[in-house]
Protein backbone atom coordinates (compact mmCIF):
# COMPACT_ATOMS: atom_id res chain seq x y z
CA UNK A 1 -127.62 185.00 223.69
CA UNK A 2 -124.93 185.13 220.88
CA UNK A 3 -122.62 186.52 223.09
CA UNK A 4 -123.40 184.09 225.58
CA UNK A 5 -122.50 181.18 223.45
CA UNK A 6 -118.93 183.58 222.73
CA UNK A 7 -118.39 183.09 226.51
CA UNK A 8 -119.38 179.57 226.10
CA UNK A 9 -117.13 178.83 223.81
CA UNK A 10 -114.28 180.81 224.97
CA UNK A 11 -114.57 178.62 228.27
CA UNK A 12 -114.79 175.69 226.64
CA UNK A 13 -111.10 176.40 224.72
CA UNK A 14 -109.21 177.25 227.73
CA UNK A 15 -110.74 173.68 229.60
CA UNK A 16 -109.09 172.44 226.47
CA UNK A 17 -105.77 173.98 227.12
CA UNK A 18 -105.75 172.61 230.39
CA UNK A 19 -106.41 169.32 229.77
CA UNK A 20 -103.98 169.58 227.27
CA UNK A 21 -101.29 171.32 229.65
CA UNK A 22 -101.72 168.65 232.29
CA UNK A 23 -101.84 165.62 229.63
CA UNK A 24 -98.35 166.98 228.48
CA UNK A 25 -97.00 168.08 232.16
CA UNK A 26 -96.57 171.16 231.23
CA UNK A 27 -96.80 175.01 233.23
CA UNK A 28 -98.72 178.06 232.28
CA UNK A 29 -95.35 179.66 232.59
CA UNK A 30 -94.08 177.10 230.10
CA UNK A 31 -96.11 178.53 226.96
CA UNK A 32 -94.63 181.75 227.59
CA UNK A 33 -90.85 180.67 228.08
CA UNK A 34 -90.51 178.94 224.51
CA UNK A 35 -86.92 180.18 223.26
CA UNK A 36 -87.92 182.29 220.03
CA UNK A 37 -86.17 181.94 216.46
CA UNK A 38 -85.08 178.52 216.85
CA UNK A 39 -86.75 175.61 213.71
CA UNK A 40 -85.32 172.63 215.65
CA UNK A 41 -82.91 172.71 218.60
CA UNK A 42 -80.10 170.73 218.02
CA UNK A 43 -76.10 170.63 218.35
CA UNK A 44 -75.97 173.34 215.66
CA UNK A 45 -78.73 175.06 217.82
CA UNK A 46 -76.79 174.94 221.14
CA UNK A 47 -73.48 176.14 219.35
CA UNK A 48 -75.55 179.45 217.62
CA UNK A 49 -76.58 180.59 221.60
CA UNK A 50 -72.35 180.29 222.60
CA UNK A 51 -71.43 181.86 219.49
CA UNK A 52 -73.95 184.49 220.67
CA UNK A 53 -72.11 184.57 224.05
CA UNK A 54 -68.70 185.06 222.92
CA UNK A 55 -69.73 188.37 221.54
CA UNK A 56 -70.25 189.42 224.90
CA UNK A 57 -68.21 189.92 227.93
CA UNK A 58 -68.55 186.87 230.78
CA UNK A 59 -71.81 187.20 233.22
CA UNK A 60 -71.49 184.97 235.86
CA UNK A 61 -74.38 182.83 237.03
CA UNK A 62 -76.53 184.16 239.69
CA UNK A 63 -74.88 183.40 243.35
CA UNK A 64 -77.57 182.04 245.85
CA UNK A 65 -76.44 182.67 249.33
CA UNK A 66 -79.69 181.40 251.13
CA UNK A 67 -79.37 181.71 255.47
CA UNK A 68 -80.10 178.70 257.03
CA UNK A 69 -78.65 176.38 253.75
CA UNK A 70 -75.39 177.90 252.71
CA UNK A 71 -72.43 176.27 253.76
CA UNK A 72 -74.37 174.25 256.14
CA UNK A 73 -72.89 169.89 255.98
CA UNK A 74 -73.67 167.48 253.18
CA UNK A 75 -75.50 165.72 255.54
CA UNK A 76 -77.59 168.31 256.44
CA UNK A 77 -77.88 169.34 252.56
CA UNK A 78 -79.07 165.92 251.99
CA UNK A 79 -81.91 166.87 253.96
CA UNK A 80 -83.12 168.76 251.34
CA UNK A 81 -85.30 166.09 248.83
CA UNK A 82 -87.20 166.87 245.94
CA UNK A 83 -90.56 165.12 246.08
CA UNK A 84 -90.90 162.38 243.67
CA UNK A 85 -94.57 162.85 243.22
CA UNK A 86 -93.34 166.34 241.04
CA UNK A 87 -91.30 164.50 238.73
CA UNK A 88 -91.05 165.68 235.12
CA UNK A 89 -92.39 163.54 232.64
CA UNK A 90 -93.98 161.49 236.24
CA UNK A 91 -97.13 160.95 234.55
CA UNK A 92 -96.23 160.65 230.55
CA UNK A 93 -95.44 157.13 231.86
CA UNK A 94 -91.71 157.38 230.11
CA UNK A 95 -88.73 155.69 231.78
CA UNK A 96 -86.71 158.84 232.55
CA UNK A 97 -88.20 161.14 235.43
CA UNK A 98 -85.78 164.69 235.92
CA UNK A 99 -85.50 165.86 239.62
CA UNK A 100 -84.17 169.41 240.82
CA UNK A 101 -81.16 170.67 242.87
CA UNK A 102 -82.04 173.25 245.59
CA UNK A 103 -79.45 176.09 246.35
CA UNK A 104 -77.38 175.21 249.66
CA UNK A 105 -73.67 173.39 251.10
CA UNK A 106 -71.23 174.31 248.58
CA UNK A 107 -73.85 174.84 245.81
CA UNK A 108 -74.68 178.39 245.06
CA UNK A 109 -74.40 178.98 241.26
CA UNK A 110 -78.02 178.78 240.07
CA UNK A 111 -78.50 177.62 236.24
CA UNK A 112 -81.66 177.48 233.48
CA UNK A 113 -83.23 174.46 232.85
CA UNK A 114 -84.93 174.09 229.39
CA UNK A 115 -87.13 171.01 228.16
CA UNK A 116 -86.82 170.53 224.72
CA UNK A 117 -90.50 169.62 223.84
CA UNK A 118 -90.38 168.31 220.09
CA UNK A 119 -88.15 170.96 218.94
CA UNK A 120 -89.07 173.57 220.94
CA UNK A 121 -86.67 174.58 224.62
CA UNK A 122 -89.59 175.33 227.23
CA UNK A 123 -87.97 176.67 230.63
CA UNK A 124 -88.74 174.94 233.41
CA UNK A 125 -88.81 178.01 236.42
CA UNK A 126 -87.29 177.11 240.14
CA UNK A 127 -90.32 176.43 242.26
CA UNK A 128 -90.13 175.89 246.23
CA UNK A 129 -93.12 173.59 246.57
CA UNK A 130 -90.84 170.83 244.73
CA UNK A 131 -89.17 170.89 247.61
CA UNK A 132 -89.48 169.09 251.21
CA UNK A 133 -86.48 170.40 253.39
CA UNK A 134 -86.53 168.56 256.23
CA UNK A 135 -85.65 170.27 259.83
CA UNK A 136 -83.47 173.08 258.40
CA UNK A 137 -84.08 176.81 259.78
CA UNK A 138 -85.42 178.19 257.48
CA UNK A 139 -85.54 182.20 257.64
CA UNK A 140 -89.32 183.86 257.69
CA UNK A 141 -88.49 185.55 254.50
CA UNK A 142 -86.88 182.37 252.73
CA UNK A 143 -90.74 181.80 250.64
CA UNK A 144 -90.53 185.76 249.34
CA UNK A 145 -86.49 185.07 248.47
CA UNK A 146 -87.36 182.07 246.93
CA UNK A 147 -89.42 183.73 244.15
CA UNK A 148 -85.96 184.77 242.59
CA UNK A 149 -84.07 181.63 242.82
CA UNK A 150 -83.25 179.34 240.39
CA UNK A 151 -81.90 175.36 240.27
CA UNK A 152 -78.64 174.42 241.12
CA UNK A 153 -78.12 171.32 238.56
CA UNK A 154 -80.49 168.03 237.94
CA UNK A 155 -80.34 164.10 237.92
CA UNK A 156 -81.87 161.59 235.58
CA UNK A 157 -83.87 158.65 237.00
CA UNK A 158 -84.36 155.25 235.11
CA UNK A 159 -84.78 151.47 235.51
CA UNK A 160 -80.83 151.01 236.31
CA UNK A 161 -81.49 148.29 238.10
CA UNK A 162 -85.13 146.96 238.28
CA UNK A 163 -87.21 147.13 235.41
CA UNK A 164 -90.20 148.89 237.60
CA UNK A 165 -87.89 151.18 239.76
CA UNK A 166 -86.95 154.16 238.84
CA UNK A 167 -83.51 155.02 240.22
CA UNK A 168 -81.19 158.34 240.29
CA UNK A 169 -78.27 157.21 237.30
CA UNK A 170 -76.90 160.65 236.12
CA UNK A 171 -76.12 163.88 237.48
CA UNK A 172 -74.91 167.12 236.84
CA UNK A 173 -74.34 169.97 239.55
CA UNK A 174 -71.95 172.05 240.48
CA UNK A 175 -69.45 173.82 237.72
CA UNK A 176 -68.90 171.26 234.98
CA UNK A 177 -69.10 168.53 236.64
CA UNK A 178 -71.21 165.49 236.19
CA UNK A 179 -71.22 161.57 237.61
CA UNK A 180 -73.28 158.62 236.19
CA UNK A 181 -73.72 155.01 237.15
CA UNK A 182 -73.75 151.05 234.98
CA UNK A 183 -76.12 148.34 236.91
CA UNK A 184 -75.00 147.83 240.26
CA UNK A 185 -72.85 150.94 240.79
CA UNK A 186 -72.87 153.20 243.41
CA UNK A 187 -71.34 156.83 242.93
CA UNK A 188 -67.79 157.77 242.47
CA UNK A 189 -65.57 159.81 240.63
CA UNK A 190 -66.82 162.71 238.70
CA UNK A 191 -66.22 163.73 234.99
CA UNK A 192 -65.86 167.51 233.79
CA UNK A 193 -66.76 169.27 230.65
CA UNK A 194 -63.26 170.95 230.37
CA UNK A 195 -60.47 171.43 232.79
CA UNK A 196 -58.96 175.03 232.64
CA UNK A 197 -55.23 176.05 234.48
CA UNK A 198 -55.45 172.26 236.22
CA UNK A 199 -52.10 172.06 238.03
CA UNK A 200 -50.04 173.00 241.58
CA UNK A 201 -49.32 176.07 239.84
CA UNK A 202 -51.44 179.56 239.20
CA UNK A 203 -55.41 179.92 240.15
CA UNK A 204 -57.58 176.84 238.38
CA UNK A 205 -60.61 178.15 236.67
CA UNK A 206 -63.92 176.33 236.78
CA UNK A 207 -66.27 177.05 233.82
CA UNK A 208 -69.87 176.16 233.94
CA UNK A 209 -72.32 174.44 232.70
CA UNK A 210 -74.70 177.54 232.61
CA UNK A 211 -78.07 176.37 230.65
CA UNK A 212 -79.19 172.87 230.01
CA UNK A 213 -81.27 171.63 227.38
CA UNK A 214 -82.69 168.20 228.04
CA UNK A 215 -84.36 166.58 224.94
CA UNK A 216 -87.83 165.12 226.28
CA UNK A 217 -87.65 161.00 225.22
CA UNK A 218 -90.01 159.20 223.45
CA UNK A 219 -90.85 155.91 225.57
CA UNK A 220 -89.16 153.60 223.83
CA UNK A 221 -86.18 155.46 223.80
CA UNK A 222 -83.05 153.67 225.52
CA UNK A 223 -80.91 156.94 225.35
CA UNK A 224 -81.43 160.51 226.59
CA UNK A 225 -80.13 163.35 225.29
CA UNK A 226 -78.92 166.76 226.66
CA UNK A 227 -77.45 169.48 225.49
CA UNK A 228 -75.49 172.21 227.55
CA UNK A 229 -73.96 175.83 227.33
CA UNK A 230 -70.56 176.92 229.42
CA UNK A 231 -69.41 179.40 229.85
CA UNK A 232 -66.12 181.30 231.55
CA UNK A 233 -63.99 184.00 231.70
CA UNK A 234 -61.69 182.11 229.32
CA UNK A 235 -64.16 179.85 227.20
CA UNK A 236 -67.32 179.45 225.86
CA UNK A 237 -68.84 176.13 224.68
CA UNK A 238 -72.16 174.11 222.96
CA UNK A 239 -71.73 170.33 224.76
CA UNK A 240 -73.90 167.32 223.55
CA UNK A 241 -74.46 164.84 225.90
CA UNK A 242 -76.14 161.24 224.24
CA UNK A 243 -76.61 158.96 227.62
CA UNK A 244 -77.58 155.42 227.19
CA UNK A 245 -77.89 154.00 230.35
CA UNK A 246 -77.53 150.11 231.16
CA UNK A 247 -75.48 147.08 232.21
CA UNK A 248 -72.80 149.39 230.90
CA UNK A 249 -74.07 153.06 230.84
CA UNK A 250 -72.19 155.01 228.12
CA UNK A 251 -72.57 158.61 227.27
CA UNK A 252 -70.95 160.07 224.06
CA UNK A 253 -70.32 163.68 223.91
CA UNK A 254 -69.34 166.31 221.24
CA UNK A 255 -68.27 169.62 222.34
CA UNK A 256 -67.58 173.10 220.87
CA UNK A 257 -65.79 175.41 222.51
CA UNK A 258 -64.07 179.01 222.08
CA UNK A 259 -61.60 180.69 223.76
CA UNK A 260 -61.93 184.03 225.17
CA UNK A 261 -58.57 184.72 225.89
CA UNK A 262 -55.34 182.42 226.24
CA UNK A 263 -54.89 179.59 228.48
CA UNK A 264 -51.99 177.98 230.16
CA UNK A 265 -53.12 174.75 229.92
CA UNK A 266 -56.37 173.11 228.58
CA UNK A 267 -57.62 169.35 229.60
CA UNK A 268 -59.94 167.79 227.68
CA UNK A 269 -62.24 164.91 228.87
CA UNK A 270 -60.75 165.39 232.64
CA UNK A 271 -61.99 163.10 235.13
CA UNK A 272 -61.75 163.72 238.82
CA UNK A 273 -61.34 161.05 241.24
CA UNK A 274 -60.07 160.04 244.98
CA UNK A 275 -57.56 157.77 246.28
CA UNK A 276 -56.38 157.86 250.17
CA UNK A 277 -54.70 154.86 250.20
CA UNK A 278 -54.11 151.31 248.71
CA UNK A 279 -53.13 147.45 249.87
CA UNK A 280 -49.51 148.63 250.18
CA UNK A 281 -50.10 151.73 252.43
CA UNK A 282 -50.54 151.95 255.69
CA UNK A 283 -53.86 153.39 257.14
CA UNK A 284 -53.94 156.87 257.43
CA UNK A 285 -54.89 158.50 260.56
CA UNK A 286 -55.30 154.87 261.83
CA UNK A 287 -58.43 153.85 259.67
CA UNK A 288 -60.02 150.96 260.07
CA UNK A 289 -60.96 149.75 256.25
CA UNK A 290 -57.77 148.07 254.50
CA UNK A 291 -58.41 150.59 251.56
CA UNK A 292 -60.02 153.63 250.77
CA UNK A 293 -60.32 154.99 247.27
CA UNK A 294 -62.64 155.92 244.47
CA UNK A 295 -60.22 154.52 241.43
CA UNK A 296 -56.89 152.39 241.76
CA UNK A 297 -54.92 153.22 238.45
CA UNK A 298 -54.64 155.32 235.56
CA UNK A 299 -54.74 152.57 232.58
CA UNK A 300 -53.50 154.64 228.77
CA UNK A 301 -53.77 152.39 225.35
CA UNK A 302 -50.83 152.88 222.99
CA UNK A 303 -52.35 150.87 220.44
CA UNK A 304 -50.92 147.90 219.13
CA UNK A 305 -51.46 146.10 222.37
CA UNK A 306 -49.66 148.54 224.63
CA UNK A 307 -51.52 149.14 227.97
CA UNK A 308 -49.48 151.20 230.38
CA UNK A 309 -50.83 150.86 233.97
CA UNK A 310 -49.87 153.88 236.75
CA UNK A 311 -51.07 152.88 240.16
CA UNK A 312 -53.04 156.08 241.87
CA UNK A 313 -50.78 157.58 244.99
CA UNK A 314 -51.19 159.85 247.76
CA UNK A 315 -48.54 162.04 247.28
CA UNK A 316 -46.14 163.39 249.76
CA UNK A 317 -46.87 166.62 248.39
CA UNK A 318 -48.86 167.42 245.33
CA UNK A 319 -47.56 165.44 242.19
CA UNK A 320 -47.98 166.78 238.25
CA UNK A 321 -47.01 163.91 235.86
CA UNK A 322 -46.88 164.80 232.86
CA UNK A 323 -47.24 161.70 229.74
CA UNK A 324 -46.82 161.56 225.90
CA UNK A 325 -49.72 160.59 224.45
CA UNK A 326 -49.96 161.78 221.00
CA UNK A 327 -53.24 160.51 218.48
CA UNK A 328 -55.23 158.85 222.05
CA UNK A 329 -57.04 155.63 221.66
CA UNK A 330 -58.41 155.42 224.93
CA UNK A 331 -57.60 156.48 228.85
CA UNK A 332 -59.23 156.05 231.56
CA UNK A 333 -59.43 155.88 235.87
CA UNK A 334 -59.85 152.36 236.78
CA UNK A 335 -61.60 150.88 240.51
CA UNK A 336 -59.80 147.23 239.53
CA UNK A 337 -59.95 146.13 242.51
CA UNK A 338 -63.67 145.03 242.75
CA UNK A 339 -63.45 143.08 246.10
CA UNK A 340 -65.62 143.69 249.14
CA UNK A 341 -63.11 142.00 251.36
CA UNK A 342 -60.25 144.67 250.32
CA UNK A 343 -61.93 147.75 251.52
CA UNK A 344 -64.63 146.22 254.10
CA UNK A 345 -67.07 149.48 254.21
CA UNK A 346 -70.38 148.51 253.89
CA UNK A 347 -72.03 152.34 253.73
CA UNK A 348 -69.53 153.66 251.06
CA UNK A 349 -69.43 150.68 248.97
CA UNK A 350 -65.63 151.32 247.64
CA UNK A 351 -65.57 148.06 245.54
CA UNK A 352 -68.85 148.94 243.53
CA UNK A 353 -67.49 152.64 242.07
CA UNK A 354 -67.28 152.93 238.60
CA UNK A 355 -64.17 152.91 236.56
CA UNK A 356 -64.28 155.28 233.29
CA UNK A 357 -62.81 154.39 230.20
CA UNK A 358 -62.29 157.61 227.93
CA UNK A 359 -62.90 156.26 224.05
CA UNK A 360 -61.46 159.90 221.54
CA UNK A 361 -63.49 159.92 218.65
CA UNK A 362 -61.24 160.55 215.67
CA UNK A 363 -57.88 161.86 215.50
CA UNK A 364 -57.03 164.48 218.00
CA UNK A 365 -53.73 164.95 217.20
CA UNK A 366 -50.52 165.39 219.19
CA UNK A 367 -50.46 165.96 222.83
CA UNK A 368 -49.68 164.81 226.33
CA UNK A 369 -51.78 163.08 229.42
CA UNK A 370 -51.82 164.94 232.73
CA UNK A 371 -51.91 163.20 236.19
CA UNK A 372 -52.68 165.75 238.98
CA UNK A 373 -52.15 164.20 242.64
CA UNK A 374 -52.47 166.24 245.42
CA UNK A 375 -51.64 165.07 249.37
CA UNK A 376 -54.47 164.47 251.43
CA UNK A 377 -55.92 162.88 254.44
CA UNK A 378 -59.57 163.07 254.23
CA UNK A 379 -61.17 160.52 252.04
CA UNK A 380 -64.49 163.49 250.93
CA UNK A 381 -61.36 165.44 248.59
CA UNK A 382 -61.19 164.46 245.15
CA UNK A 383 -57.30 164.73 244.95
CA UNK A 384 -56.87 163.11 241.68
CA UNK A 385 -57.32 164.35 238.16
CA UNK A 386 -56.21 163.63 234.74
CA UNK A 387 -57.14 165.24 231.36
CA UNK A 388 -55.39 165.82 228.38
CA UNK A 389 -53.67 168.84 226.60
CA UNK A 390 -53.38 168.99 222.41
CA UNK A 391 -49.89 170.43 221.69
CA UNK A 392 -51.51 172.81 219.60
CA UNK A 393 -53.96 175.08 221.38
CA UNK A 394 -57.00 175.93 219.80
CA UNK A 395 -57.05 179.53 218.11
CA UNK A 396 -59.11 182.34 220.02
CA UNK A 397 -62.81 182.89 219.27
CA UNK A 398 -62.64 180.22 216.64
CA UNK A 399 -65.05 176.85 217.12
CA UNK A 400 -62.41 173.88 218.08
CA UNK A 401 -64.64 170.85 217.82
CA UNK A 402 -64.07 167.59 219.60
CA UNK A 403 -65.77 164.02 220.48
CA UNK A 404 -65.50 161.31 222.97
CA UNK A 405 -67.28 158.58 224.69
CA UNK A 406 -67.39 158.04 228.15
CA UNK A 407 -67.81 153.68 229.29
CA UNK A 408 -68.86 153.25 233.24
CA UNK A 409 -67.12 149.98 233.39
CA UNK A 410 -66.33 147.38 236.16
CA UNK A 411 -62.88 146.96 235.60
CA UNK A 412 -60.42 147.63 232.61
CA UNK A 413 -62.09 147.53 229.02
CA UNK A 414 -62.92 144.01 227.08
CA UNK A 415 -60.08 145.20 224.34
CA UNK A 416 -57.51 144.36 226.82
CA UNK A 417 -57.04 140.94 226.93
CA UNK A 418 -53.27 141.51 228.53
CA UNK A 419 -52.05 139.92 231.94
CA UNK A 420 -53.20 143.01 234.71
CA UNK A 421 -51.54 144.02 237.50
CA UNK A 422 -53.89 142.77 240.52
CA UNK A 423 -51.43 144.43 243.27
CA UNK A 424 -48.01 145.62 244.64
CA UNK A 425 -46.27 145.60 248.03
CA UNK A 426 -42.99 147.07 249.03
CA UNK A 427 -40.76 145.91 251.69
CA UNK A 428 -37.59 144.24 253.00
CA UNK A 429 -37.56 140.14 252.49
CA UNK A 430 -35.74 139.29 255.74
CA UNK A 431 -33.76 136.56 254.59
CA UNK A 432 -32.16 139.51 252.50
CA UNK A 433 -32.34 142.29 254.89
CA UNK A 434 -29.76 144.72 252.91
CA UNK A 435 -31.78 144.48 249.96
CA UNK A 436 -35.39 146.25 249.34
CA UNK A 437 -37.84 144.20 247.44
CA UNK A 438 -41.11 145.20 245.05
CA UNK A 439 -43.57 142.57 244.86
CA UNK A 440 -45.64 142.93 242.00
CA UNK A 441 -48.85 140.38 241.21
CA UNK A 442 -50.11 139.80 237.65
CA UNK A 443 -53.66 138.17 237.07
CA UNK A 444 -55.94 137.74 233.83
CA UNK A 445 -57.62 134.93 231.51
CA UNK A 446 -54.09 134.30 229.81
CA UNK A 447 -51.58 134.06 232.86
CA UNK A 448 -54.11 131.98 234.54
CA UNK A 449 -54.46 129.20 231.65
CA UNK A 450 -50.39 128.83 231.72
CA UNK A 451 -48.73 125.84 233.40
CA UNK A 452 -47.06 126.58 236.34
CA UNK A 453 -43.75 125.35 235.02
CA UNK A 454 -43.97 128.08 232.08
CA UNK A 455 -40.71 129.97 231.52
CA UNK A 456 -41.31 133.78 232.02
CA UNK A 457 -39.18 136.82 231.90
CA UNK A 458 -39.64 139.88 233.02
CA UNK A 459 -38.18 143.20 231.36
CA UNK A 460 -37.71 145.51 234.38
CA UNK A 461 -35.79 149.07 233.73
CA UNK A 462 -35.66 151.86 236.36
CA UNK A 463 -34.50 155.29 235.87
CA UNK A 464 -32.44 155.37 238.81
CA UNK A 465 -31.07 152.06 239.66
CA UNK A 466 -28.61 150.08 237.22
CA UNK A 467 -29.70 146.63 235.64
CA UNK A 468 -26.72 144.99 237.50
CA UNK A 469 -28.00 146.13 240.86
CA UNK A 470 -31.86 143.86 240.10
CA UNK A 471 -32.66 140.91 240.62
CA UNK A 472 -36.30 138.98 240.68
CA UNK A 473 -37.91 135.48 240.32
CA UNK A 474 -41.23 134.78 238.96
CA UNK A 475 -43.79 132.00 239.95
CA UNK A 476 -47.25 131.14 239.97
CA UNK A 477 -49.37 130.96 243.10
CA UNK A 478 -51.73 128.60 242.68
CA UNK A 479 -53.85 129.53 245.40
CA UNK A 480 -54.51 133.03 243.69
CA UNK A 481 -54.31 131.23 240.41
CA UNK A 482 -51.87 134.69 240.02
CA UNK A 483 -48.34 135.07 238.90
CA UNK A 484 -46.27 136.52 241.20
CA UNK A 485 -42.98 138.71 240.88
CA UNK A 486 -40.31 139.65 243.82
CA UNK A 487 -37.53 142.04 242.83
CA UNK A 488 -34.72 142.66 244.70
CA UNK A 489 -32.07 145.70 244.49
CA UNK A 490 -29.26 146.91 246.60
CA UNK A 491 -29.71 150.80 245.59
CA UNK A 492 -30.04 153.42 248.39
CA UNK A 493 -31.57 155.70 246.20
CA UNK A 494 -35.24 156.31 247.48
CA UNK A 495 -37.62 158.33 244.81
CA UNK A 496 -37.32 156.48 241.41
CA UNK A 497 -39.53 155.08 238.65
CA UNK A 498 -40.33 151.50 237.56
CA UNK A 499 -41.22 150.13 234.35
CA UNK A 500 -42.04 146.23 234.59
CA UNK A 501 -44.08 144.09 232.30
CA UNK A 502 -43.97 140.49 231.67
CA UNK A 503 -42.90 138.01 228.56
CA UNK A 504 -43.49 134.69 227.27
CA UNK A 505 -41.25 133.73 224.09
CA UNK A 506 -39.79 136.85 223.76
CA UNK A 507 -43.48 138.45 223.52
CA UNK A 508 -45.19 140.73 225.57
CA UNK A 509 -48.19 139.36 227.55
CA UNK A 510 -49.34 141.50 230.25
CA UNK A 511 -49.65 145.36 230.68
CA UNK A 512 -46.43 147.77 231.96
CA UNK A 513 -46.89 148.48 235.19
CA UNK A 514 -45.07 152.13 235.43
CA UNK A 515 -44.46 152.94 239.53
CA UNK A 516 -43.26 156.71 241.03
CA UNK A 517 -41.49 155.16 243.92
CA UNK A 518 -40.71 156.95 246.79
CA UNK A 519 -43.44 160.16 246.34
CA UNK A 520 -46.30 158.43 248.10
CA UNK A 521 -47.08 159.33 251.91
């Protein structure tokens, strides 16, 4: 009898556990994939396991080669849809809900996946049954292959934009990359935890995001944190990612890295973006929508109300600028062009894409602003990329720390209150017809409150063409409610730069609008 009530009891524990292990939406496998030795997992936590690594050659991540889903389309790979009803956190009744990446298209690279339940990082093991994959062939042996597969990245889900709907806001597969949406967006360019060899030049290398940690929230919590390990041939790195998402999502991130080995050039905070074509191109390929890009312009604060704006181009052949930036206040990729009308696609959505402000936290020094443009014709290549490079390099195998926060804006940020460029042509004015002419339009809160009779100047300079060769006339169109500039030169010379801005009173009062002429297709 005693050791009948032993029995008793002994069942009576494990119900426990399980109601316990369901309550909490946890796995069996999850009590025994606790990382050991760590009190609390934070930043410091996350930066111990890449110190770890850099004593170590590189490993790379596991390649999943999978017949039937490797290489096949994006719109077969989309085919491929985690079921909602296996959400985590689903039933903890919390408003974030993770969902998994399956292995397939250009996605091979499989990565760990740790919750971080109070302080503890519980793995959270690839498992097919989360999985519905629509009509693709799968091979007979696909269910005993998929025992050793693992995730290829995740997304976040929250109440973006209705209070009772969960919807997909944040994302991160595929190297370093990573994309997240404000209210209202729809996806568009990507950022990157660090861009290594970026250029025309030599092989690029992509580190990656190898582990994830993703802190499980409380549920009144309006941000979510993650934390993340790369790692490369080159580098090794602890990231922090703090996401609050919203009317304007933000996500601030501090990052550690070390370097392996020397690089030839390292980008910090790089963003990734498209642009095919603008309002003064012509159509490529004979396209049907008026424009076609993910961001417009490359906007860079000087301070001191100095905003430099670089429209985007598709080069004639690939295009490295390189700018002085030294102590950065903020840079960013910029959709400013939020009108339906201008791009008239009603599946991609052009005019809803985000534009990303990047805010550096603190001073990091001296160092220069890359723009990478490459030539393209296909509007599914990201052919535009900027980052930026500190003058100094970091030292090898010692911890170079860095912060910055990331704004998923509409437009241009509220701290620049300036006149904006709103759009260029280029031409020949036929009552002129030996002289070329750049149109430039100018829009914002301040140009629009000015009388029409206002005096303006504009300071033009060009690189190329003499002062005494310009000419140009300003006035208001009142049916844009938009000032509107014409210059005029007499220069054959064909590849030059701009540099135009607007003045009232001798004082500045809209942005520089800095244009590579000549370079675009």
């Amino acid at each position: 009898m005693k050791k009948l009530n032993i029995y008793f009891a002994i069942i009576a524990i494990l119900l426990c556990v399980l109601v316990v292990f369901k309550k909490n939406d946890l796995s069996f496998h999850a009590l025994f994939s606790i990382t050991p030795h760590i009190e609390i997992f934070d930043f410091n936590a996350a930066d111990r396991i890449a110190k770890e690594k850099l004593k170590s050659k590189f490993v790379p991540t596991p390649v999943y080669k999978i017949p039937g889903l490797d290489g096949i389309s994006f719109e077969d790979y989309r085919q491929i849809e985690y079921k909602p009803d296996v959400a985590i956190w689903k039933n903890l009744a919390l408003p974030y809900q993770l969902h998994f990446f399956h292995p397939g298209h250009i996605y091979s690279n499989g990565i760990k996946i740790y919750e971080v339940i109070g302080e503890k990082p519980v793995e959270i093991p690839y498992d097919s049954s989360r999985f519905q994959f629509g009509n693709l062939p799968l091979t007979d042996d696909f269910f005993e292959l998929s025992k050793k597969l693992q995730y290829t990245g995740f997304r976040v889900h929250y109440p973006i934009n209705q209070k009772e709907a969960l919807e997909e806001f944040l994302v991160f597969q595929g190297s370093s990359y990573f994309r997240a949406l404000s209210k209202g967006q729809v996806y568009g360019l990507s950022g990157r935890g660090l861009a290594i060899n970026t250029g025309p030049d030599g092989k690029e290398e992509f580190p990656i995001f190898e582990s994830f940690y993703i802190k499980r929230p409380e549920k009144n919590d309006p941000s979510i944190l993650i934390y993340a390990i790369m790692n490369s041939e080159s580098v090794v790195g602890a990231y922090e990612f703090f996401v609050t998402p919203g009317e304007v999502t933000t996500i601030d991130i501090r990052a550690k890295i070390y370097l392996r080995k020397k690089i030839k050039r390292l980008g910090f905070a790089p963003l990734t973006s498209m642009f095919l074509y603008g309002e003064s191109n012509i159509p490529i390929l004979g396209n049907i929508h008026p424009e076609i890009h993910d961001s417009d312009g490359l906007l860079t604060y000087l301070g001191e109300e100095n905003w430099e704006w670089r429209p985007l181009i598709n080069p004639k052949k690939t295009k490295l600028t390189r700018i002085e930036l030294n102590h950065p206040k903020g840079f960013g990729l910029i959709q400013r062009d939020r009108k339906f009308k201008s791009y008239q696609d009603e599946k991609l959505l052009y005019h809803r894409r985000p534009s990303v402000w990047v805010e550096p936290k603190g001073d990091w020094g001296e160092g220069e602003l890359y723009l990478l443009e490459f030539t393209t014709n296909l509007d599914s290549d990201d052919n535009i990329t900027i980052f930026w490079e500190p003058n100094i390099p970091p030292n090898l195998k010692e911890g170079f720390e860095y912060q910055y926060k990331l704004s998923y804006l509409e437009k241009s940020p509220e701290s620049h209150s300036l006149g904006k460029t709103s759009s260029y042509y280029k031409g020949t004015d036929p009552l002129f017809p030996k002289e070329k002419m750049v149109t430039v339009y100018f829009t914002g809160d301040l140009l629009k409150a000015l009388d029409p009779k206002t005096e303006l100047k504009a300071a033009i300079k060009n690189d190329m063409i003499p002062a005494d060769q310009i000419r140009y006339q300003i006035e208001k169109i009142r049916e844009l409610d938009q000032w509107r500039l014409q210059i005029w030169h007499t220069s054959p010379i064909e590849v030059s730069t701009w540099n135009v801005h607007l003045e009232k009173e001798n004082q500045k009062i809209t942005e520089t609008w800095i244009y590579r002429d000549g370079i675009s297709k």
